[in-house]
Protein backbone atom coordinates (compact mmCIF):
# COMPACT_ATOMS: atom_id res chain seq x y z
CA UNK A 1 74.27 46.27 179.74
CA UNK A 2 71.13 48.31 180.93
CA UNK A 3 68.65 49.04 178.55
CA UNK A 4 67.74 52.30 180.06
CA UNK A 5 71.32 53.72 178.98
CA UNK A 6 70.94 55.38 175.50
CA UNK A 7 70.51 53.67 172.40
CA UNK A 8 73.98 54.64 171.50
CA UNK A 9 75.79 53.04 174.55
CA UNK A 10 73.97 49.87 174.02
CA UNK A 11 75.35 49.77 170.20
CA UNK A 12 78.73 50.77 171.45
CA UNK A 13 78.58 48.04 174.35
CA UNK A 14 77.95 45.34 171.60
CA UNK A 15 80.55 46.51 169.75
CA UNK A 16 83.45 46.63 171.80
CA UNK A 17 82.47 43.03 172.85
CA UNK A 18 82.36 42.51 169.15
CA UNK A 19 85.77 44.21 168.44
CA UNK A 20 87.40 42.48 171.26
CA UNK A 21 87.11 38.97 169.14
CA UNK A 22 87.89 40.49 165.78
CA UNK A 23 91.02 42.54 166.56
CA UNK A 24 92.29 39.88 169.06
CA UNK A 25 95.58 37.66 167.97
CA UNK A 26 95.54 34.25 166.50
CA UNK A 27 93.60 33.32 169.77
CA UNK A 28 90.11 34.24 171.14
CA UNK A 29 90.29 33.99 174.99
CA UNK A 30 87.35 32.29 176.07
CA UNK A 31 85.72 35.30 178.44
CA UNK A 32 86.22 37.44 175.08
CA UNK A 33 84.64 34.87 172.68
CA UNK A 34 81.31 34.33 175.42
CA UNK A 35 80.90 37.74 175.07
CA UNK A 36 80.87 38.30 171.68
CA UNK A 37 78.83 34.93 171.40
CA UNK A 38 76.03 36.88 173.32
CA UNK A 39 76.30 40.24 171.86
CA UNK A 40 76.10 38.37 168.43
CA UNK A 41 72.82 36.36 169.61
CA UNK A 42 71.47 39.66 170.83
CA UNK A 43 72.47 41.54 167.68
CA UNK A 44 70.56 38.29 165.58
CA UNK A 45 67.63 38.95 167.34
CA UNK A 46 66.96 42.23 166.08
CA UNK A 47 67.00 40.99 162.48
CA UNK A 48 63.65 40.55 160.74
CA UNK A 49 61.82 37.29 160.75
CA UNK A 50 65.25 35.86 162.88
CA UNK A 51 64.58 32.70 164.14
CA UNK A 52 66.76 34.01 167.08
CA UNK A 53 64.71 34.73 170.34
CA UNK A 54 66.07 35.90 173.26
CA UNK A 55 64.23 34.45 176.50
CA UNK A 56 63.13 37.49 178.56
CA UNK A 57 64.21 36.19 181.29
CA UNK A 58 67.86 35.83 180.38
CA UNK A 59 68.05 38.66 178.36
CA UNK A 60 67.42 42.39 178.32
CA UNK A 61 64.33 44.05 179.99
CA UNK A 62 63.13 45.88 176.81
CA UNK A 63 63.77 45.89 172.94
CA UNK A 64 66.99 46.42 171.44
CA UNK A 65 67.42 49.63 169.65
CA UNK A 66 67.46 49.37 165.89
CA UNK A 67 71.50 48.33 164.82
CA UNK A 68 73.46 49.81 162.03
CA UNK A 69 74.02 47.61 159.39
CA UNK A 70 78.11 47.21 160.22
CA UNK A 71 76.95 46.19 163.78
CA UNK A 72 75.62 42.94 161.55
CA UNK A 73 78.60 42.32 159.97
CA UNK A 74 80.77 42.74 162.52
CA UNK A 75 78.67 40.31 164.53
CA UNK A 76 79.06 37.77 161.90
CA UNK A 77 83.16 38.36 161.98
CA UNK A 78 83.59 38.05 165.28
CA UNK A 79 81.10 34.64 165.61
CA UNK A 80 82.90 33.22 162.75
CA UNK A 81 86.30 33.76 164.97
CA UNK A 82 85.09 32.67 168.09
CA UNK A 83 84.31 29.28 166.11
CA UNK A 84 87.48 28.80 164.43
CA UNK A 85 90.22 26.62 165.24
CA UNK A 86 92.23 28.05 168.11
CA UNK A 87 89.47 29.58 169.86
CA UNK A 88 88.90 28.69 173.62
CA UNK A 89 85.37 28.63 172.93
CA UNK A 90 86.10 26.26 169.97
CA UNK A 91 88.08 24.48 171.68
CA UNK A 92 86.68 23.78 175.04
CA UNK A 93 82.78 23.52 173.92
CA UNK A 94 83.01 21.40 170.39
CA UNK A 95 84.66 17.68 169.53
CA UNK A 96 85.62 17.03 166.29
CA UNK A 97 84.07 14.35 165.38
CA UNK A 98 81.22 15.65 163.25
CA UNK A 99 78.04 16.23 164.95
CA UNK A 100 79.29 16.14 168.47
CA UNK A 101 79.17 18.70 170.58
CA UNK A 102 80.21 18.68 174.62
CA UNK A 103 78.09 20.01 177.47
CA UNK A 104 79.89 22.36 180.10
């Protein structure tokens, strides 16, 4: 995503990485869920007082433009599927045994 595109194509960008994950099958492919984990810790960054920061370094040159309120939502959707049982992501990054998490 380039930040010098419009403000519109960088909302649209996050939300077809969004989409992808919420209107996906019973299974998040993995490439699918890492991008909508991103786009959903970009979109968190833009909230008020988030203790999300994006390091400049990894993330975009200049500020985010401000997100419509569905943008929010549908960032929360598609984190909560990328974390569910049957997700790659879920599957390959976290153990269940409580509190345990695996390193890739």
């Amino acid at each position: 995503m380039n930040l010098r595109d419009s403000h519109q194509q960088v909302i649209d960008v996050l939300e077809r990485a969004l989409q992808r994950v919420t209107s996906s099958g019973a299974r998040v492919d993995g490439g699918d869920g890492a991008e909508a984990f991103a786009a959903g810790a970009l979109v968190a960054s833009t909230i008020p007082d988030s203790p999300i920061a994006i390091d400049p370094d990894d993330g975009p040159r200049g500020p985010l433009p401000k997100l419509p309120t569905p943008v929010r939502a549908l960032a929360r959707l598609a984190l909560d599927r990328v974390l569910q049982d049957g997700s790659e992501m879920a599957t390959g990054w976290v153990d269940k045994a409580p509190g345990t998490r695996r390193t890739h």
